[in-house]
Protein backbone atom coordinates (compact mmCIF):
# COMPACT_ATOMS: atom_id res chain seq x y z
CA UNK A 1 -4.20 47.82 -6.16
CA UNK A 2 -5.40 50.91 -4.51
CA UNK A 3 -6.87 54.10 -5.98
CA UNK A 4 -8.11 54.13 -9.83
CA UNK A 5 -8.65 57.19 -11.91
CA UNK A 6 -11.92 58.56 -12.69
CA UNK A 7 -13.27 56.91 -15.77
CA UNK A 8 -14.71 60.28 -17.60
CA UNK A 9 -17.89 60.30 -19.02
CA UNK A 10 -20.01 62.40 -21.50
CA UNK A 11 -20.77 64.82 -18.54
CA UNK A 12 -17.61 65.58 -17.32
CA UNK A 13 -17.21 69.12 -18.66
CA UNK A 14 -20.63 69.80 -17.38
CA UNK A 15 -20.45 72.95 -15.81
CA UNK A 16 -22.07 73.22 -12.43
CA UNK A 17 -25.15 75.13 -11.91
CA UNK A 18 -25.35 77.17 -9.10
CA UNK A 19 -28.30 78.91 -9.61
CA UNK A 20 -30.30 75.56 -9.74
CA UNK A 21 -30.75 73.94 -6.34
CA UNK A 22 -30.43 69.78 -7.17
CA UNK A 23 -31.15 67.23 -4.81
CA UNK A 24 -27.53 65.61 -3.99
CA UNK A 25 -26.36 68.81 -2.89
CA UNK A 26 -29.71 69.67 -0.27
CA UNK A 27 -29.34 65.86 0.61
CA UNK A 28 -25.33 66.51 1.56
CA UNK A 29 -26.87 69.85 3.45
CA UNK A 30 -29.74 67.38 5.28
CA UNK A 31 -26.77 65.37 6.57
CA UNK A 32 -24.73 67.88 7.16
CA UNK A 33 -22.11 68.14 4.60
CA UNK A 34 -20.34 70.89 3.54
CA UNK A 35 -20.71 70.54 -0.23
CA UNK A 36 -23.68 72.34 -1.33
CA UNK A 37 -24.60 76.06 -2.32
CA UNK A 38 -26.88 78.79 -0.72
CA UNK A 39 -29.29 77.84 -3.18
CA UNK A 40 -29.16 73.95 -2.06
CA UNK A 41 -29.47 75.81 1.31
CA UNK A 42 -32.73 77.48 0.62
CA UNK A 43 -34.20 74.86 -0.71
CA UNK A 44 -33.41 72.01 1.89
CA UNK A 45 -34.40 75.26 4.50
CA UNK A 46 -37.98 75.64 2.66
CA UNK A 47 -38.12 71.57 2.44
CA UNK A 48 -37.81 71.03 6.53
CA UNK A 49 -39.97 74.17 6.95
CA UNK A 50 -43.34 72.14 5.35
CA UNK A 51 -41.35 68.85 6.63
CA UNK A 52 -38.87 68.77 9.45
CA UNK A 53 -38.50 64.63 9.22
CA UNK A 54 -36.87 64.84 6.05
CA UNK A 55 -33.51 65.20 7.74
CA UNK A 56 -34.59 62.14 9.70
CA UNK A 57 -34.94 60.47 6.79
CA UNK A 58 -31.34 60.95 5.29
CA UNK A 59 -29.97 60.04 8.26
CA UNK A 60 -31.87 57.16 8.88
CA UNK A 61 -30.72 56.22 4.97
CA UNK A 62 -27.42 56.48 5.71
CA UNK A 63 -27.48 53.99 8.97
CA UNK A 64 -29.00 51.50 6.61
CA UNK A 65 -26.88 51.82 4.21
CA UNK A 66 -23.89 51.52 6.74
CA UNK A 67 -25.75 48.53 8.37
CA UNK A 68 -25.93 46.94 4.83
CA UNK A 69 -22.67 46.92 4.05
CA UNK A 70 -21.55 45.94 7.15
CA UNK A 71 -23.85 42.61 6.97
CA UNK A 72 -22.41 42.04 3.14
CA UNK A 73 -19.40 41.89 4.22
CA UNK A 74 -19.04 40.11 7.63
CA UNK A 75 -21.77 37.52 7.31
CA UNK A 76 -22.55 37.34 3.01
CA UNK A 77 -18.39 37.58 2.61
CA UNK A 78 -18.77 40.20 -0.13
CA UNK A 79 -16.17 41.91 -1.14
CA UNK A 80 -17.01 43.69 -4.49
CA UNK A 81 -19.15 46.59 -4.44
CA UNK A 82 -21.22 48.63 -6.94
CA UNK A 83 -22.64 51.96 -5.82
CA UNK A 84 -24.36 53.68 -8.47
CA UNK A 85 -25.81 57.14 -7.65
CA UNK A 86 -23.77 57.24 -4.60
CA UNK A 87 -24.11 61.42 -4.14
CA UNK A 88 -21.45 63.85 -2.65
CA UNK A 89 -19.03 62.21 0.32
CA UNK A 90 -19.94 62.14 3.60
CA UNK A 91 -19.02 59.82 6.72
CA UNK A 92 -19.18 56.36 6.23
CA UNK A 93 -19.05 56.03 2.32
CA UNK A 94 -19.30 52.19 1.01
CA UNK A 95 -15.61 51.76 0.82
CA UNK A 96 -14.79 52.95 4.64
CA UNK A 97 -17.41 50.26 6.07
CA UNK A 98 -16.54 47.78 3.60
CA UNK A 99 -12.79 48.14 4.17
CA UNK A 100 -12.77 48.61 7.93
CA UNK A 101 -14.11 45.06 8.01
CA UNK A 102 -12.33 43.59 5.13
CA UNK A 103 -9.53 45.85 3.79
CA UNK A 104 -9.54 43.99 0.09
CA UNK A 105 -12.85 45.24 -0.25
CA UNK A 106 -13.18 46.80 -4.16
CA UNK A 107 -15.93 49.33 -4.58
CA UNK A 108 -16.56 51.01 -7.71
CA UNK A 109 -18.53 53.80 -7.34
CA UNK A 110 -20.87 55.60 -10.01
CA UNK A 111 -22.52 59.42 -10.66
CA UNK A 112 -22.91 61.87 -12.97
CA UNK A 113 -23.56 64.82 -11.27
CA UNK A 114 -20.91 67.32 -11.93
CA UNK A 115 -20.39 68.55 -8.37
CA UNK A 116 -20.02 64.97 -7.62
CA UNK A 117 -17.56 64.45 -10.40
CA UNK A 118 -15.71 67.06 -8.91
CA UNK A 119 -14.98 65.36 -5.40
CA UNK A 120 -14.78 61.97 -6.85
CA UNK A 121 -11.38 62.31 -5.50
CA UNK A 122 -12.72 62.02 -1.83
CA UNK A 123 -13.96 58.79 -2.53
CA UNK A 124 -10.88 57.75 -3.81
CA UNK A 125 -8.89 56.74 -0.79
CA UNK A 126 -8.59 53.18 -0.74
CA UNK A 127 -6.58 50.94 1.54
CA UNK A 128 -3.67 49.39 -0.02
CA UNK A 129 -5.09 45.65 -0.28
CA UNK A 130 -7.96 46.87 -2.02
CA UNK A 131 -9.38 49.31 -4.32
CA UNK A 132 -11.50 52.34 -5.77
CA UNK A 133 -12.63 54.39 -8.47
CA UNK A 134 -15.55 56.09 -9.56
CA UNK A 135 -17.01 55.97 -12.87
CA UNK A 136 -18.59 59.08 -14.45
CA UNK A 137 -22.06 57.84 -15.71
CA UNK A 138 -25.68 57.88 -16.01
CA UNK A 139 -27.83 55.12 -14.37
CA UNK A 140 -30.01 55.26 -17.05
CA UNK A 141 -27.31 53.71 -19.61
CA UNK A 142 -26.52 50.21 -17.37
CA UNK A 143 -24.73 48.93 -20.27
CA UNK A 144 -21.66 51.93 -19.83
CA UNK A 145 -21.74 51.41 -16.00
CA UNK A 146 -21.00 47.47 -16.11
CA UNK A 147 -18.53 48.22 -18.80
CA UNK A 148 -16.55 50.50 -16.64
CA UNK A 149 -16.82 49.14 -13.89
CA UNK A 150 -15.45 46.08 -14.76
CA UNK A 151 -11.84 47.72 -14.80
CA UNK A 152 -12.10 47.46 -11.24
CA UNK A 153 -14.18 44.77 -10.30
CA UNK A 154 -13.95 41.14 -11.29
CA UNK A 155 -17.91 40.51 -12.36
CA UNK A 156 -17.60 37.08 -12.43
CA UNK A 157 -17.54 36.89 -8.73
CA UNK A 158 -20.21 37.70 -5.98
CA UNK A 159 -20.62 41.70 -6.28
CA UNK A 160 -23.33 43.84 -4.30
CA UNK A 161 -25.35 46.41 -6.23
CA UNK A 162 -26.26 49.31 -4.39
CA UNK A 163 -28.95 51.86 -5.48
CA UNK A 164 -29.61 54.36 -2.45
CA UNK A 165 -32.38 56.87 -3.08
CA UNK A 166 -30.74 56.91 -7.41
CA UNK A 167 -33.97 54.87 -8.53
CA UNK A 168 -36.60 57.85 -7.68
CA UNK A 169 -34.82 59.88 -10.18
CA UNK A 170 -35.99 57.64 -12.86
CA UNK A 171 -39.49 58.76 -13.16
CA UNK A 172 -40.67 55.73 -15.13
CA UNK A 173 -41.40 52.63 -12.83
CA UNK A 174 -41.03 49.70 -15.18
CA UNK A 175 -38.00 51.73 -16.34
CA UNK A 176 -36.10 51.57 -13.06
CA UNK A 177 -37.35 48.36 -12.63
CA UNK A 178 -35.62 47.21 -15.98
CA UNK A 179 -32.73 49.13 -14.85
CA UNK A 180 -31.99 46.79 -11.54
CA UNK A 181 -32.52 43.87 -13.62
CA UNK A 182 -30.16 45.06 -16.81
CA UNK A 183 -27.60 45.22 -13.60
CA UNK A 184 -28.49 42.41 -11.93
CA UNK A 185 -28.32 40.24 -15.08
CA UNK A 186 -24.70 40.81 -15.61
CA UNK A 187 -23.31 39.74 -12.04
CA UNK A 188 -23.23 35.85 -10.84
CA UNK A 189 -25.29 33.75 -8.86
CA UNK A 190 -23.82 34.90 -4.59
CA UNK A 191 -24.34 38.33 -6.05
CA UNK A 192 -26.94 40.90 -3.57
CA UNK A 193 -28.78 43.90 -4.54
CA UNK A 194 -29.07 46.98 -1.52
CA UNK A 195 -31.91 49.21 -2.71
CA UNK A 196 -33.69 51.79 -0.40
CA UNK A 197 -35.84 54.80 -1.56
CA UNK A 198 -38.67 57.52 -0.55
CA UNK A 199 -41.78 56.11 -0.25
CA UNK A 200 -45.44 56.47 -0.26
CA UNK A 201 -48.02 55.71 1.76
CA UNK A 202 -46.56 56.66 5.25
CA UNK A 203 -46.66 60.26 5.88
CA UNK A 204 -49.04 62.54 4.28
CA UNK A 205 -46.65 65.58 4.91
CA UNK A 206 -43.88 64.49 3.66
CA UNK A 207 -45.81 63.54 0.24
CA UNK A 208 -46.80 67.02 0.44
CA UNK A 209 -43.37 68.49 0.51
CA UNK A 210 -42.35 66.06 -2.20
CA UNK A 211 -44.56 66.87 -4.73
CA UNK A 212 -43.70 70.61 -4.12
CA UNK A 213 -40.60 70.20 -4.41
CA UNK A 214 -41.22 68.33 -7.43
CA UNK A 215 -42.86 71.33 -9.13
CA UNK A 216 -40.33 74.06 -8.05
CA UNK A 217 -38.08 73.54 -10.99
CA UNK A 218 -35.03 71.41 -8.73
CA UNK A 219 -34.36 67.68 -10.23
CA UNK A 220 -37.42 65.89 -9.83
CA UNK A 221 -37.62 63.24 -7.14
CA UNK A 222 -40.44 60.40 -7.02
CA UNK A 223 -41.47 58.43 -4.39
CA UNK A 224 -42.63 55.09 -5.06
CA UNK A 225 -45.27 52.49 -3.02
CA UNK A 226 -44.02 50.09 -0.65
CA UNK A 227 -44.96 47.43 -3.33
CA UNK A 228 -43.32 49.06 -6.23
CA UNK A 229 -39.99 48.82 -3.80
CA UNK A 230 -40.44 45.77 -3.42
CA UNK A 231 -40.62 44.91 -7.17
CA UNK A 232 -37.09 45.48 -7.82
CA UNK A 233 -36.57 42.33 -5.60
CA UNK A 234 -38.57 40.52 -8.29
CA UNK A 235 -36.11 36.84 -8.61
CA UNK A 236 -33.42 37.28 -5.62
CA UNK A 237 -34.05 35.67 -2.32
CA UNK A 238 -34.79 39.15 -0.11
CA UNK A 239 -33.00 38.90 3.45
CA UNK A 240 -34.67 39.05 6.06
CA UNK A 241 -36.78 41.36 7.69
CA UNK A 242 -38.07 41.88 4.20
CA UNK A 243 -38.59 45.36 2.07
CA UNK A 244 -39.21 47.51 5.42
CA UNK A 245 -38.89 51.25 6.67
CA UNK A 246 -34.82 51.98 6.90
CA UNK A 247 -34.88 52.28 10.89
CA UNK A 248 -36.30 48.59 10.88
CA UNK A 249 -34.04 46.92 9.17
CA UNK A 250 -32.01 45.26 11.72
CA UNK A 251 -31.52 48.07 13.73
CA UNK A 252 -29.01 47.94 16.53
CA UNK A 253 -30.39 46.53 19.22
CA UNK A 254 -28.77 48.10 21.96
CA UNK A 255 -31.14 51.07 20.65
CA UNK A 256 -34.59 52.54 21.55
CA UNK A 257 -37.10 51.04 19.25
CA UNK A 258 -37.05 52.78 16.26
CA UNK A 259 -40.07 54.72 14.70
CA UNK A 260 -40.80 54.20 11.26
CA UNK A 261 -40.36 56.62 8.26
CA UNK A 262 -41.35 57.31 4.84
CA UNK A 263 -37.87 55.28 3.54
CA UNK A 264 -38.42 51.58 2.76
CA UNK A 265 -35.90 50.03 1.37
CA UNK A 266 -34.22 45.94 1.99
CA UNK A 267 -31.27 43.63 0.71
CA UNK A 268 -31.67 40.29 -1.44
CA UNK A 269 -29.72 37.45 -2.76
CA UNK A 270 -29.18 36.15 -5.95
CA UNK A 271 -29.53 32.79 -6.23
């Protein structure tokens, strides 16, 4: 099988709201995607003004997620992938690392923003031993996400849930946590959960621009402790080096030595 429809949601008539910066668009502008609007613009623009890093920090989010992937496939031999809240297209997307590797690779991938609705296409360029699709839902309703996604994916088999920078959206901890382990609960023993999000208790500034940010009206974003992170972990077997700052989990080490940022995030078995 190769490419699967979009599986429409309750949201996908939702218009798009241009006049309302929201935080998948400034992150595609941070890395520097092309699918954003002036208002996205301004808003990443005033972001890096009070905190330049923050661009640093996408990037850095999407080398770990690429780094991820790349050890679930090659050395944990999965080849089923869920991506919930995986944001607008940009280079290396889960399917083109999983798939260079292991072309049979199946990803199903799952947002509800409309913009991203609207390129969902992108992401749906499979190669022809394996498979995508991307399901139009909210993480907040896990139930409709496993349900869907199980026209793609066989979820009796070893599948890795990822949830990159989705889980600060939730703005209730014990929430999110019961979130990962609603998902988590419905996929096998072999199965490995890839979480990473903005954290706290690492740079003062970019708290700062956070909780401005958070107040200017855009789609709130919260950061959570290094501890709370590591909560979602709570049962699975974490691989090693732990819950840690993106850029220091197993960075390539043909590199310089990379400085930590305010980004934890790590990858964990279940057993």
């Amino acid at each position: 099988m190769t490419d699967h429809a979009t599986t429409p949601g309750p949201e996908t008539h939702q218009k798009i709201d241009t006049s309302v910066p929201h935080s998948a668009r400034i992150w595609n502008y941070w890395l520097g995607g092309k699918d954003n609007y002036p208002v996205d613009q301004e808003a990443g623009d005033a972001y890096t003004a009070v905190f330049p890093g923050i661009v640093t920090i996408a990037r850095s989010s999407r080398a770990f997620l690429r780094r991820n992937i790349t050890y679930l496939v090659a050395e944990a031999g999965i080849r089923q992938f869920l991506d919930v809240g995986t944001g607008l297209p940009t280079a290396d997307n889960t399917h083109e690392v999983a798939q260079r590797i292991a072309p049979e690779s199946r990803i199903v991938y799952v947002d509800n923003d409309p913009l991203v609705v609207a390129h969902a296409r992108d992401l749906l360029h499979s190669t022809p031993e394996g498979a995508t699709a991307f399901v139009d839902a909210d993480v907040l309703d896990p139930e409709r996400i496993l349900a869907a996604a199980a026209e793609t994916l066989d979820l009796t088999r070893p599948t890795a849930l990822v949830l990159s920078n989705i889980l600060g959206h939730v703005g209730d901890h014990d929430q999110a946590r019961s979130i990962v382990t609603r998902l988590m609960d419905a996929l096998p023993s072999g199965s490995h959960l890839s979480i990473n999000d903005g954290s706290r208790g690492i740079d003062p500034v970019f708290e700062q621009a956070q909780d401005a940010y958070n107040e200017s009206g855009a789609v709130p974003y919260n950061l959570r402790t290094v501890d709370e992170i590591t909560a979602y972990f709570d049962g699975l077997d974490l691989i090693e080096p732990g819950v840690v700052s993106v850029p220091l989990w197993r960075p390539d080490p043909t590199s310089a030595t990379p400085e930590p940022v305010g980004e934890h995030g790590g990858l964990a078995r279940k057993p």
